[in-house]
N, C-alpha and C. Protein backbone atom coordinates (compact mmCIF):
# COMPACT_ATOMS: atom_id res chain seq x y z
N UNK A 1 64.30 112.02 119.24
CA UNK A 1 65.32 111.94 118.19
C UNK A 1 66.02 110.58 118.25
N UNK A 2 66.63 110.40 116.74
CA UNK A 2 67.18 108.80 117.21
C UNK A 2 68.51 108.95 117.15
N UNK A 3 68.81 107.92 117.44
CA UNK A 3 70.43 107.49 117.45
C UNK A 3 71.13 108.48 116.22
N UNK A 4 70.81 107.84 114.70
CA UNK A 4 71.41 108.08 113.80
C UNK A 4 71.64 110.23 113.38
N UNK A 5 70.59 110.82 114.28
CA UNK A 5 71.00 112.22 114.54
C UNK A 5 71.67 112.85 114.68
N UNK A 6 72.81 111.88 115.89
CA UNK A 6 73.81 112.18 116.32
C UNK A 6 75.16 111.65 116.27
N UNK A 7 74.56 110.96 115.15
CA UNK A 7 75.88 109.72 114.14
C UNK A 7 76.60 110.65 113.45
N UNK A 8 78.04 110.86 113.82
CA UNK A 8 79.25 111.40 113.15
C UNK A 8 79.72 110.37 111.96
N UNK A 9 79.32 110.67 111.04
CA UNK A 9 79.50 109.75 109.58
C UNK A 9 80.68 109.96 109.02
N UNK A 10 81.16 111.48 109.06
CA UNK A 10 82.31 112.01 108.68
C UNK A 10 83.59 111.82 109.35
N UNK A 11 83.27 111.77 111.00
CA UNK A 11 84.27 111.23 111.65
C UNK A 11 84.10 109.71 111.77
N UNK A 12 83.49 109.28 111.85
CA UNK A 12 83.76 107.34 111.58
C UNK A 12 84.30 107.54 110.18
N UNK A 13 84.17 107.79 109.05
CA UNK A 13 84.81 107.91 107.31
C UNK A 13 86.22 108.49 107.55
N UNK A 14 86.23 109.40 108.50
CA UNK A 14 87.88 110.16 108.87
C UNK A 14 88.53 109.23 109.31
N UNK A 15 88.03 108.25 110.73
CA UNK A 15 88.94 107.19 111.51
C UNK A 15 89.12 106.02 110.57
N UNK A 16 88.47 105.48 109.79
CA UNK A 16 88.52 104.78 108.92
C UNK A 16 89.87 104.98 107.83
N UNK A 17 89.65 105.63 107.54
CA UNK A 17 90.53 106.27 106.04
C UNK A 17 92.08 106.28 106.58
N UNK A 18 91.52 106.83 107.96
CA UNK A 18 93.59 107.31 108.44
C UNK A 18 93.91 105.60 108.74
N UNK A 19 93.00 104.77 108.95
CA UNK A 19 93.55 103.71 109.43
C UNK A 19 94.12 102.64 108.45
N UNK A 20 93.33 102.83 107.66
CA UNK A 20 93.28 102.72 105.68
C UNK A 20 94.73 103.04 105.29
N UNK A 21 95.14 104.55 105.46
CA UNK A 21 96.21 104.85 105.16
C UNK A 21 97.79 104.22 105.91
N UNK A 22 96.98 104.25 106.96
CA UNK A 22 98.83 103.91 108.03
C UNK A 22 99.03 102.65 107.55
N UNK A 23 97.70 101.72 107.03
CA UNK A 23 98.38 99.81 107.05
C UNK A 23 98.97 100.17 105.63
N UNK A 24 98.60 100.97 104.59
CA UNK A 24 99.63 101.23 103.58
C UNK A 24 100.78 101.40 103.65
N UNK A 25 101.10 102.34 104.57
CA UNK A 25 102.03 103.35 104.57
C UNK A 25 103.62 101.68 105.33
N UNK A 26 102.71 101.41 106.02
CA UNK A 26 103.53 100.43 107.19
C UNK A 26 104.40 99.71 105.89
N UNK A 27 104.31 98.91 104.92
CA UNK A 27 104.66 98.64 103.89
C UNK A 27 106.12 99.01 103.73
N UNK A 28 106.39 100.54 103.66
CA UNK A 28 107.37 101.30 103.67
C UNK A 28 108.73 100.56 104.63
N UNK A 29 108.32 100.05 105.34
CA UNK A 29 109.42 99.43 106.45
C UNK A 29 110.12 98.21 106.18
N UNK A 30 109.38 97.91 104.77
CA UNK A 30 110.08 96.58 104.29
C UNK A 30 111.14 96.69 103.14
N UNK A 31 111.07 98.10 102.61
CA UNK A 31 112.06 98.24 101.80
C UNK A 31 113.35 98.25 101.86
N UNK A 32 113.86 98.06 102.94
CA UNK A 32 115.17 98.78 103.13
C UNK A 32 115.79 97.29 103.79
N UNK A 33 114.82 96.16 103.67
CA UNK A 33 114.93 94.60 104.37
C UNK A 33 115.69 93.60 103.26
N UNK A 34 116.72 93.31 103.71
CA UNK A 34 117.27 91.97 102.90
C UNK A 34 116.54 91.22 101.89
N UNK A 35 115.54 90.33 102.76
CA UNK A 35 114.57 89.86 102.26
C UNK A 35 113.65 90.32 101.28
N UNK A 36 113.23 91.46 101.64
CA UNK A 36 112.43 92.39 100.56
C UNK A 36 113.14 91.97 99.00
N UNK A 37 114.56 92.39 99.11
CA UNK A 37 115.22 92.03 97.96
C UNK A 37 115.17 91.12 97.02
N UNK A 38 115.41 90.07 97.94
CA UNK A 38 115.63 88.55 97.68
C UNK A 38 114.51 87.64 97.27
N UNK A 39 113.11 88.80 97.87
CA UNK A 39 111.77 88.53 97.21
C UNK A 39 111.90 88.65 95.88
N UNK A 40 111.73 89.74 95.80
CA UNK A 40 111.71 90.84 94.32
C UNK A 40 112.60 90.08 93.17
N UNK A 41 113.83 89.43 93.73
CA UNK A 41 114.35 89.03 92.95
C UNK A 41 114.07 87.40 91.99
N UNK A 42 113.82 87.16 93.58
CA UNK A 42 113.16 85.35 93.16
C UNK A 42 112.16 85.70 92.04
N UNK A 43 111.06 86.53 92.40
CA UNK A 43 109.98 86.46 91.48
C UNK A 43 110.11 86.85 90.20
N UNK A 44 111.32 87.72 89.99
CA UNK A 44 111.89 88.08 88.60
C UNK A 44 111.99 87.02 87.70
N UNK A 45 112.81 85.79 88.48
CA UNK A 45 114.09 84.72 88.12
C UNK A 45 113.47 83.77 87.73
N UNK A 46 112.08 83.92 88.28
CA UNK A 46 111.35 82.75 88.03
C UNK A 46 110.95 81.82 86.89
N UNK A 47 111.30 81.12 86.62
CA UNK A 47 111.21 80.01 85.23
C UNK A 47 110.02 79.23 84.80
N UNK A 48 109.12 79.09 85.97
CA UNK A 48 108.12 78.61 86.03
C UNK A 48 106.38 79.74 86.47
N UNK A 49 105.99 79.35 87.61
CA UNK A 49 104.64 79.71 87.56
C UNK A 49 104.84 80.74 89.13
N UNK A 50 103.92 81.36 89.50
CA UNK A 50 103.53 81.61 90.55
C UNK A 50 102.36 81.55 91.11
N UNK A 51 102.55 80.43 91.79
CA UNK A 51 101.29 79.77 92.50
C UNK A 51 100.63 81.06 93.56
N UNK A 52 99.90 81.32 93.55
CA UNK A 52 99.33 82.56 94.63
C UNK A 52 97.71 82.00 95.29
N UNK A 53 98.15 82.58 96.66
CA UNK A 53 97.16 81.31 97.23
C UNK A 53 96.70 82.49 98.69
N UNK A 54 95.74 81.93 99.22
CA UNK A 54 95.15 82.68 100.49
C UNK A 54 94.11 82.21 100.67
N UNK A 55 93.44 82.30 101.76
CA UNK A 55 91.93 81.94 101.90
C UNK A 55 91.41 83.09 102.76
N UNK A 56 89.75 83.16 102.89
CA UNK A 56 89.01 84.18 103.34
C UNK A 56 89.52 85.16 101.67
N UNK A 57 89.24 86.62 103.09
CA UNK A 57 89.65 87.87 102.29
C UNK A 57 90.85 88.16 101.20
N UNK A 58 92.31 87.08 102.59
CA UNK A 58 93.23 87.31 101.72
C UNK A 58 92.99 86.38 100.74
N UNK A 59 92.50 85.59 99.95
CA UNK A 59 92.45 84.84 99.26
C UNK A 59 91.94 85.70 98.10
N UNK A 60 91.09 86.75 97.70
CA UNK A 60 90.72 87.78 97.25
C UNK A 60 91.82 88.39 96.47
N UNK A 61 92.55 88.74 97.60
CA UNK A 61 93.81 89.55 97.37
C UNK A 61 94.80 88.56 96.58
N UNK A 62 94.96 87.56 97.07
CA UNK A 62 95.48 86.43 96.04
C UNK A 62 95.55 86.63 94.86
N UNK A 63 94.15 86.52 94.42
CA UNK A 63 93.42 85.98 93.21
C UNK A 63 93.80 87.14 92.23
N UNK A 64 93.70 88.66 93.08
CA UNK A 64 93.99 89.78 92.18
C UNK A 64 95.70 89.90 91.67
N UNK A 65 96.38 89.30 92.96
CA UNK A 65 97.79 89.47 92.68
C UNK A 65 98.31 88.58 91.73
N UNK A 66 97.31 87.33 91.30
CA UNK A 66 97.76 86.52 90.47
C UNK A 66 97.50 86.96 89.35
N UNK A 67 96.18 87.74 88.75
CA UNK A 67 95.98 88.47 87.87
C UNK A 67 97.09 89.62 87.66
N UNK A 68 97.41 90.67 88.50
CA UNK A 68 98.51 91.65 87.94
C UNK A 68 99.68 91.12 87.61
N UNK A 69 100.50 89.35 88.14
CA UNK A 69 101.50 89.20 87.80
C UNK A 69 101.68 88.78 86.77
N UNK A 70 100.17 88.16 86.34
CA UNK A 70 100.45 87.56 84.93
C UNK A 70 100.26 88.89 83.96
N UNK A 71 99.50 89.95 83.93
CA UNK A 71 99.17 91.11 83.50
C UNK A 71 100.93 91.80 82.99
N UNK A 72 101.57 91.60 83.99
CA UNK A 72 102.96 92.27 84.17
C UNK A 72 103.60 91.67 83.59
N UNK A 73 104.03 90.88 83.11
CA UNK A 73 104.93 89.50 82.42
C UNK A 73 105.35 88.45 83.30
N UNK A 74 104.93 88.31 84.53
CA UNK A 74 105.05 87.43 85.46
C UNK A 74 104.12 86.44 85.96
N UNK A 75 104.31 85.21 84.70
CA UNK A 75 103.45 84.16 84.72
C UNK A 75 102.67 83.78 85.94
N UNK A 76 101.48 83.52 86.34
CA UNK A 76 101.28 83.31 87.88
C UNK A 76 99.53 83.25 87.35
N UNK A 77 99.00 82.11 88.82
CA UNK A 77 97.78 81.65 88.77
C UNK A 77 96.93 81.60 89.78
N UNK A 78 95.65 81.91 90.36
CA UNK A 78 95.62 81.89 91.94
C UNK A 78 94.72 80.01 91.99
N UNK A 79 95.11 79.60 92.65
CA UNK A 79 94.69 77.97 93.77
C UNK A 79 94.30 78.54 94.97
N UNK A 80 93.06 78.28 95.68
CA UNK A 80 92.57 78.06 96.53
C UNK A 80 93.06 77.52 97.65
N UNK A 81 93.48 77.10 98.86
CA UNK A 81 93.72 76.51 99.50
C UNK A 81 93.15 74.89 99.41
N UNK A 82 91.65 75.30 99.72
CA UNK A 82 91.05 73.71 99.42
C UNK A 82 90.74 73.21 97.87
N UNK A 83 90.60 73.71 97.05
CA UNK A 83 90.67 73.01 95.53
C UNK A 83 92.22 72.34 95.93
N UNK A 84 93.67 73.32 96.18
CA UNK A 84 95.00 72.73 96.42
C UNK A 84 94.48 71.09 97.04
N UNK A 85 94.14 70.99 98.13
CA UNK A 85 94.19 69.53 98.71
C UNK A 85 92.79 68.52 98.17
N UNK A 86 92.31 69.48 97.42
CA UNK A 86 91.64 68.30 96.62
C UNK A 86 92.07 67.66 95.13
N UNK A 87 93.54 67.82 95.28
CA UNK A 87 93.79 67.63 93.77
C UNK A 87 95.26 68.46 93.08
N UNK A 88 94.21 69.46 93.31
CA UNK A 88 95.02 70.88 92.55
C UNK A 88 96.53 70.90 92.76
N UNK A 89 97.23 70.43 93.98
CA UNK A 89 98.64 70.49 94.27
C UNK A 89 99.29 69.84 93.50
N UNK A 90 98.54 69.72 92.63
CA UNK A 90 99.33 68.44 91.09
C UNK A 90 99.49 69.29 90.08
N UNK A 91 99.65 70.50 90.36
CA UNK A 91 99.94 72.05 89.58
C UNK A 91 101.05 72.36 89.71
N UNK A 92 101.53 72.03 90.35
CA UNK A 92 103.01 72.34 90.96
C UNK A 92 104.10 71.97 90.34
N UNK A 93 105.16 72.55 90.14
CA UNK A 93 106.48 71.85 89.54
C UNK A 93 107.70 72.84 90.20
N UNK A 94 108.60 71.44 89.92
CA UNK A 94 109.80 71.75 90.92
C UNK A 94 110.65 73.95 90.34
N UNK A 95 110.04 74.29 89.16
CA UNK A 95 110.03 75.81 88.87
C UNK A 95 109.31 76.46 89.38
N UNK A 96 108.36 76.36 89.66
CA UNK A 96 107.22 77.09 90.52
C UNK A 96 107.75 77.64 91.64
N UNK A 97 107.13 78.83 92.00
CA UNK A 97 107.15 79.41 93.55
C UNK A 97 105.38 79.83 93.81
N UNK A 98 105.87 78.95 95.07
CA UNK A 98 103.95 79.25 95.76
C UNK A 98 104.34 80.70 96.91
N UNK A 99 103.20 81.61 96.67
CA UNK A 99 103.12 82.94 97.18
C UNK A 99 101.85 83.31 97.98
N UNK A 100 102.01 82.83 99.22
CA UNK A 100 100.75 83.16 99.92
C UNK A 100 100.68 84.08 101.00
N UNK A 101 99.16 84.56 100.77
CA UNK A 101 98.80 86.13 101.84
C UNK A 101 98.08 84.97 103.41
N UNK A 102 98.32 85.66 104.47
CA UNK A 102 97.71 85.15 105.38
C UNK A 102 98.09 86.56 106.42
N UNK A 103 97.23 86.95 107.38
CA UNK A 103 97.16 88.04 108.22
C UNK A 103 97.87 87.44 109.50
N UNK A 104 97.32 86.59 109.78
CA UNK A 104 98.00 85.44 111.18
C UNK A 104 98.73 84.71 110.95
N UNK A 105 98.35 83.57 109.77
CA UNK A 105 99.15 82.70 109.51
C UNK A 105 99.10 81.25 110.44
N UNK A 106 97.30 81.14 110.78
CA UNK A 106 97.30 80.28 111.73
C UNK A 106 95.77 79.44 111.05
N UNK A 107 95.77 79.54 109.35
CA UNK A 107 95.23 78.98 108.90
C UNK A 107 95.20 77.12 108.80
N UNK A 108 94.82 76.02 109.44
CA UNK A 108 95.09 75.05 109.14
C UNK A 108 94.79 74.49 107.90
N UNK A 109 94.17 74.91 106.86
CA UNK A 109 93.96 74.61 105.83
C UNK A 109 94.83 75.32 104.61
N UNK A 110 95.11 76.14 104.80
CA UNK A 110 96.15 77.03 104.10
C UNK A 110 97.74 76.56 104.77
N UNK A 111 97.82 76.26 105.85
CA UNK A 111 98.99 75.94 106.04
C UNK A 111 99.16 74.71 106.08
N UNK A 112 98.11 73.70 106.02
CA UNK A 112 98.40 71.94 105.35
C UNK A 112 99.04 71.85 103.74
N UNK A 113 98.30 73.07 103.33
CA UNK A 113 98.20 73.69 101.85
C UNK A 113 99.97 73.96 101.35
N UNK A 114 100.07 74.46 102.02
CA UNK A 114 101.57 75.51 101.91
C UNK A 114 102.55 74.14 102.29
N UNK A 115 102.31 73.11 103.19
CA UNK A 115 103.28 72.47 103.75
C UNK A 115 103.49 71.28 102.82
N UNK A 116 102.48 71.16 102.26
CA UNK A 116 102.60 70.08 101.11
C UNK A 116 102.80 70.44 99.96
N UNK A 117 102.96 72.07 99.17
CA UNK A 117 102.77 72.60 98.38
C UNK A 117 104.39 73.06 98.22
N UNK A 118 105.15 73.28 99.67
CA UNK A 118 106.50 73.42 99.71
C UNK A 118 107.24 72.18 99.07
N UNK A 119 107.29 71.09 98.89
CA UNK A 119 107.75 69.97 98.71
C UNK A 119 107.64 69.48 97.32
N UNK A 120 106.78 70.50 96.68
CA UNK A 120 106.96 70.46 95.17
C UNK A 120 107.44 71.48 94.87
N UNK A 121 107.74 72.72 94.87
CA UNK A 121 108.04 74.18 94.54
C UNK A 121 108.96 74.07 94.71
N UNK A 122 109.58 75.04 94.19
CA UNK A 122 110.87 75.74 94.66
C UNK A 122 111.32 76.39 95.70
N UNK A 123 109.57 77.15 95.96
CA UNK A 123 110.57 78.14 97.06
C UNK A 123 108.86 78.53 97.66
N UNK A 124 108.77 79.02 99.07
CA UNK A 124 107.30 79.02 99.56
C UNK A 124 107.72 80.51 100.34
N UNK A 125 106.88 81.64 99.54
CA UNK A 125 107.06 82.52 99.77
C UNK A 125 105.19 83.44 100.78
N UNK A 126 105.20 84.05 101.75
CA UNK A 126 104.81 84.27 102.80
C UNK A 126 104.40 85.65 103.07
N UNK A 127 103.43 86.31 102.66
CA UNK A 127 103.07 87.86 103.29
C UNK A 127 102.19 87.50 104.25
N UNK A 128 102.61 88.53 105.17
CA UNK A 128 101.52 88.34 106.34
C UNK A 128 101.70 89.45 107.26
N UNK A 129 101.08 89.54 108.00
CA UNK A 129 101.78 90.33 109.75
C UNK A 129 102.17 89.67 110.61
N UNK A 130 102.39 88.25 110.80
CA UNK A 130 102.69 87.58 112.41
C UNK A 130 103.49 86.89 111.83
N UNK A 131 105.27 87.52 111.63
CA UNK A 131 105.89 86.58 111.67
C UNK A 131 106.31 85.60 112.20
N UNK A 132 105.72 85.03 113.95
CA UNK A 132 106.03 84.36 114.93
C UNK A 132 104.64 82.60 113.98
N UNK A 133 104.57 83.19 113.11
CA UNK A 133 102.73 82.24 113.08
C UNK A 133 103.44 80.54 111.95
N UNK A 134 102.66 79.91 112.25
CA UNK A 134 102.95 78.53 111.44
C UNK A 134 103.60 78.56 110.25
N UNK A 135 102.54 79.35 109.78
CA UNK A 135 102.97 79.76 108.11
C UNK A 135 104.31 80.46 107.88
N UNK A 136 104.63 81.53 108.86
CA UNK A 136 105.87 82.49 108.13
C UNK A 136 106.93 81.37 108.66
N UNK A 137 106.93 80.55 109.59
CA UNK A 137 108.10 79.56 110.34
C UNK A 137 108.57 78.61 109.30
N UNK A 138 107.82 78.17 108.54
CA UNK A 138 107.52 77.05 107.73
C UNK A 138 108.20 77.78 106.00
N UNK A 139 108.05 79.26 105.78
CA UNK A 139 108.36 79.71 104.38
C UNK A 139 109.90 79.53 104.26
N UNK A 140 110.03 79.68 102.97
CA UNK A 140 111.38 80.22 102.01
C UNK A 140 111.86 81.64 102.83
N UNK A 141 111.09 82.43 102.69
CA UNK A 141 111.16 83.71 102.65
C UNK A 141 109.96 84.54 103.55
N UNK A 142 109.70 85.61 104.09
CA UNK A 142 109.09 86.14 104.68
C UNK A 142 109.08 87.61 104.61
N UNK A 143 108.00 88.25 104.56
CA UNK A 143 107.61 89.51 104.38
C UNK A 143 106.10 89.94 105.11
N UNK A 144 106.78 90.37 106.30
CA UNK A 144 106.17 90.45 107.62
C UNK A 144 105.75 92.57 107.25
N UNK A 145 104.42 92.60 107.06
CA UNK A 145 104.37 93.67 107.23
C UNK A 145 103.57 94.33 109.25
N UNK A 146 104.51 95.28 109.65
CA UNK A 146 104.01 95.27 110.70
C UNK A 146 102.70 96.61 111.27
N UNK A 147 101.90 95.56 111.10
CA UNK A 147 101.00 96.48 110.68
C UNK A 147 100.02 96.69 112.45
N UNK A 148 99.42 97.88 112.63
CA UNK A 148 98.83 97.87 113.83
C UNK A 148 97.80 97.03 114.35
N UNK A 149 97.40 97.02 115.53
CA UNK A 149 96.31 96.08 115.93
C UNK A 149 94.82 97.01 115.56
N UNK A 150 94.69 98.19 115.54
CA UNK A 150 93.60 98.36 114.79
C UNK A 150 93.55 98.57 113.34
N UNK A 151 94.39 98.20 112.51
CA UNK A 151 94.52 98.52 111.16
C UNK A 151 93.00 97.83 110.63
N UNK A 152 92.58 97.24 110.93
CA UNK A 152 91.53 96.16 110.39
C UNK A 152 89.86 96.78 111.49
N UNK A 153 88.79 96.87 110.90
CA UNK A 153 87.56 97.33 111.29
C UNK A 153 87.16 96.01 112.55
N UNK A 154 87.14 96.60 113.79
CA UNK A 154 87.39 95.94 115.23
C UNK A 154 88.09 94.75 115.28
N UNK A 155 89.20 95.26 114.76
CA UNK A 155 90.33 93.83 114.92
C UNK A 155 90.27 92.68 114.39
N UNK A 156 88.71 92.50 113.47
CA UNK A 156 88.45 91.08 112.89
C UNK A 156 87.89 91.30 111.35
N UNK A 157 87.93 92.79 110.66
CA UNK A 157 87.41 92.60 109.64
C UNK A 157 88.73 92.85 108.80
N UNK A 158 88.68 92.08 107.74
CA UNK A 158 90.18 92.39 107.35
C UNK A 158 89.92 93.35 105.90
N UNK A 159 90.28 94.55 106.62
CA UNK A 159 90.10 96.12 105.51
C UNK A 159 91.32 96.28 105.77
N UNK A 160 92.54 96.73 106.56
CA UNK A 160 93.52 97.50 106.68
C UNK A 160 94.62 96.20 105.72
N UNK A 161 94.96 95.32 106.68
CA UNK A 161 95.47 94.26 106.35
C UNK A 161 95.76 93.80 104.80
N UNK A 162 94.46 93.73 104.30
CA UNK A 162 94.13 93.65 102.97
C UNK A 162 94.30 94.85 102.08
N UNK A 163 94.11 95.68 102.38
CA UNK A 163 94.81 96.97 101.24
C UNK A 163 96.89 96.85 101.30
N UNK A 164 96.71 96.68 102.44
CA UNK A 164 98.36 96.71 102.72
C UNK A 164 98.85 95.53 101.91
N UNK A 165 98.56 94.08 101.60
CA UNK A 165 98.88 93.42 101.00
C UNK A 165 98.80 93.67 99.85
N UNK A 166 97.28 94.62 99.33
CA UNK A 166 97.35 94.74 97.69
C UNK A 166 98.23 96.08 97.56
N UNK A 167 98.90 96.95 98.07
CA UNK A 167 99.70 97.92 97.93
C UNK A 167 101.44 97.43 97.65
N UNK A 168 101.48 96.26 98.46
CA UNK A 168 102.38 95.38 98.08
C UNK A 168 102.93 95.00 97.16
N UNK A 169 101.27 93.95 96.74
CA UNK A 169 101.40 93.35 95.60
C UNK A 169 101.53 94.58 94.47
N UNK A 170 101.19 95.28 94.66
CA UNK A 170 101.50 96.15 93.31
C UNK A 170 102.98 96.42 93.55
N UNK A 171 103.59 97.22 94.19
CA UNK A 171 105.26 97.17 94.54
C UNK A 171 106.01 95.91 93.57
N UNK A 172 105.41 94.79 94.40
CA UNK A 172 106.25 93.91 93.58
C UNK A 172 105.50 93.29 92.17
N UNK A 173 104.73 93.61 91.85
CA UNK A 173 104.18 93.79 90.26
C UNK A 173 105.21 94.61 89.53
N UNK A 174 105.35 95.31 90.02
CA UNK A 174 106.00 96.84 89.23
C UNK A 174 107.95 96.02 88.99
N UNK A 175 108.41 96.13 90.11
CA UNK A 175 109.58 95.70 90.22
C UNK A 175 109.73 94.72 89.42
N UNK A 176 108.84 93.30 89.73
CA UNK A 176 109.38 92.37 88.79
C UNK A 176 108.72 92.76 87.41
N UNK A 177 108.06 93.61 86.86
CA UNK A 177 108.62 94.02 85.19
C UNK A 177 109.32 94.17 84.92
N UNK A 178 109.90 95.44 85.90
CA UNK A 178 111.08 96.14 85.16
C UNK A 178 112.54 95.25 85.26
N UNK A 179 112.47 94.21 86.11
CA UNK A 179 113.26 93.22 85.95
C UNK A 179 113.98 92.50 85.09
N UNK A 180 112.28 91.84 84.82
CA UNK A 180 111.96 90.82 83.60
C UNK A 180 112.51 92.00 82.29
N UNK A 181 112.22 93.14 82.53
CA UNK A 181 112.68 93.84 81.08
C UNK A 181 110.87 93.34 79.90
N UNK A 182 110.37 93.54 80.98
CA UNK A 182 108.43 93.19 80.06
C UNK A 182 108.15 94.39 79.68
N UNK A 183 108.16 94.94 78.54
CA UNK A 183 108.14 95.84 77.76
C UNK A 183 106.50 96.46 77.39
N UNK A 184 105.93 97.44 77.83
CA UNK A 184 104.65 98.03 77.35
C UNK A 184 104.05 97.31 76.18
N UNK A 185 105.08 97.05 74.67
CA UNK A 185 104.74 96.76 73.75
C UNK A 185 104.09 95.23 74.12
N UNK A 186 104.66 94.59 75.13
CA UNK A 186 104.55 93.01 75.17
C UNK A 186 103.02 93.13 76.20
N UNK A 187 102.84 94.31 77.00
CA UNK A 187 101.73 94.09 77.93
C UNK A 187 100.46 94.39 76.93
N UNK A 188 100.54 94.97 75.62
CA UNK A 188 99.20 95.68 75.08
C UNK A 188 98.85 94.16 74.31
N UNK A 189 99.84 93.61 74.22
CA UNK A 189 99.77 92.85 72.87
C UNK A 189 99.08 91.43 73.39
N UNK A 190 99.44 91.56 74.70
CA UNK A 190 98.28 90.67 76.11
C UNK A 190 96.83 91.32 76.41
N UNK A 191 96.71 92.56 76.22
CA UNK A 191 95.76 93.49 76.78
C UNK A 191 95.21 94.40 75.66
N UNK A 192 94.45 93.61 74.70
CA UNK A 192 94.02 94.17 73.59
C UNK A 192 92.37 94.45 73.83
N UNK A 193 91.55 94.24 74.69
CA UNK A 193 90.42 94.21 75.52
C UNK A 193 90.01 95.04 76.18
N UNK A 194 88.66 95.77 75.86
CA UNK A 194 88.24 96.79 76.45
C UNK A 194 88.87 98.24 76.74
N UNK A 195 88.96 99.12 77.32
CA UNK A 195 89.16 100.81 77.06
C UNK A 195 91.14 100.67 77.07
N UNK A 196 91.60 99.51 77.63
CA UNK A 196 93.00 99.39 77.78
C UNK A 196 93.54 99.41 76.05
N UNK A 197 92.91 98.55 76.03
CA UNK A 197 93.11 98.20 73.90
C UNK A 197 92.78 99.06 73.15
N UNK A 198 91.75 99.40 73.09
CA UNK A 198 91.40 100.74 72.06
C UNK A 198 92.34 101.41 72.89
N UNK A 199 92.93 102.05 73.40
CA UNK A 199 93.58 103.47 73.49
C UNK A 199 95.50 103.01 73.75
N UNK A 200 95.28 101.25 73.29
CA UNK A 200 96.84 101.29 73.10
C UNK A 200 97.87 102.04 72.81
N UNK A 201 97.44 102.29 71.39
CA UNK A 201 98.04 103.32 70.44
C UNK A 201 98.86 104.72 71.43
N UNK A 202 97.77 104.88 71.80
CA UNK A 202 97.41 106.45 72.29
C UNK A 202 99.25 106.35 73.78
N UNK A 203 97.98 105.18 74.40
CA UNK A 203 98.85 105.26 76.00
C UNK A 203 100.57 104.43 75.72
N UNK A 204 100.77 103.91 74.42
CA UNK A 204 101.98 103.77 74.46
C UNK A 204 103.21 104.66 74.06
N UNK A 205 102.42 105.32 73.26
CA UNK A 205 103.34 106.92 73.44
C UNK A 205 103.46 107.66 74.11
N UNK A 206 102.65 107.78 74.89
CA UNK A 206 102.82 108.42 76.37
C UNK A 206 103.88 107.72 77.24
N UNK A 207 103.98 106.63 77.35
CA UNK A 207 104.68 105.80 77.87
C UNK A 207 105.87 105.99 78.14
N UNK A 208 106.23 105.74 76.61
CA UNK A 208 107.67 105.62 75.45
C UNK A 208 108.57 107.01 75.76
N UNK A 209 107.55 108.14 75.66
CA UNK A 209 107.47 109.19 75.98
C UNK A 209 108.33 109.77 77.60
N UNK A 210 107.97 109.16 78.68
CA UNK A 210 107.60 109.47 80.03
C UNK A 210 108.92 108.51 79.89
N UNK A 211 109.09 107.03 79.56
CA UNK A 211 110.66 106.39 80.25
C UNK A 211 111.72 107.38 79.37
N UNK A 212 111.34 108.11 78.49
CA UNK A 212 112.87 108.50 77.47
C UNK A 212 113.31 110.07 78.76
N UNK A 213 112.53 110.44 79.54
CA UNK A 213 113.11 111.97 80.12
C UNK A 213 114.09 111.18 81.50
């Protein structure tokens, strides 16, 4: 008989999932943080762009969070770390806030990125887990989620880490709408494309519906 006979699929999918769940859940510990606030709020206030930046995986996560903020009414674009120092940091203006994911924060290319990227922005804002790391020392602001040492598939694949940041980023997607006061009517009228658009009609009465109780 071979190996795979006696492969528990269901329990590796079980240890997985709970581990999945806790780097979510960890999230929860930042709400009740000063800073948390003072995040939420900057990104409301914002006049300009939101630069959103990461490399590797989190860079992924970036790219998506730059998509939901602009999705949300919260202008924002994702830059690369290295396109940034080839050029790209000429994106920047003194309205802008740059918003970057890093797990360690011991990126030298992301944090050459961030250090030269601070000096045009406004404000250099920081998710990560190691608030002791280059990057969170160096931010505006910091939002240290404390997340476990196995949250991530043998400590080096970044699965836990990375959901926890995009669970985040949705948090503060959500918040800075309702901020901004970005109105359903203003998100369809962006989002006229595919099953979202055809069923505008439909899902904004539901909506309209659901804030009036």
């Amino acid at each position: 008989m071979s190996n795979r006979d006696f492969f528990d699929a269901a329990g590796v999918a079980a240890q997985v999932t709970e581990s999945d769940i806790q780097a979510v859940a960890a999230i929860k510990r930042l709400f009740d943080q000063p800073v948390f606030d003072r995040v939420t709020v900057l990104l409301a206030a914002c006049n300009g762009k939101v630069l959103v930046t990461g490399s590797g995986t989190s860079g992924s996560v970036a790219r998506r969070a730059a998509h939901l903020l602009s999705v949300s009414g919260t202008p924002a674009f994702f830059l690369s770390p290295g396109d940034g120092l080839h050029g790209g940091l000429g994106a920047l203006t003194a309205e802008d806030i740059i918003l970057a994911f890093s797990k360690g924060g011991n990126s030298e290319e992301l944090n050459d990125f961030c250090r030269r990227g601070q000096t045009l922005a406004s404000h250099l804002v920081v998710i990560t887990a190691n608030p002791d790391s280059p990057l969170s020392q160096m931010a505006d602001m910091t939002l240290s989620i404390p997340l476990a040492e196995d949250c991530d598939l043998g400590g080096v694949i970044a699965t836990g880490c990375t959901l926890a940041f995009s669970a985040l980023t949705d948090v503060l997607v959500e918040i800075s709408r309702r901020l901004r006061g970005y109105e359903w009517e203003s998100f369809f009228f962006t989002h006229p494309a595919g099953a979202v658009g055809k069923d505008a009609a439909d899902s904004l009465k539901r909506l309209q519906k659901s804030e009036q109780r």
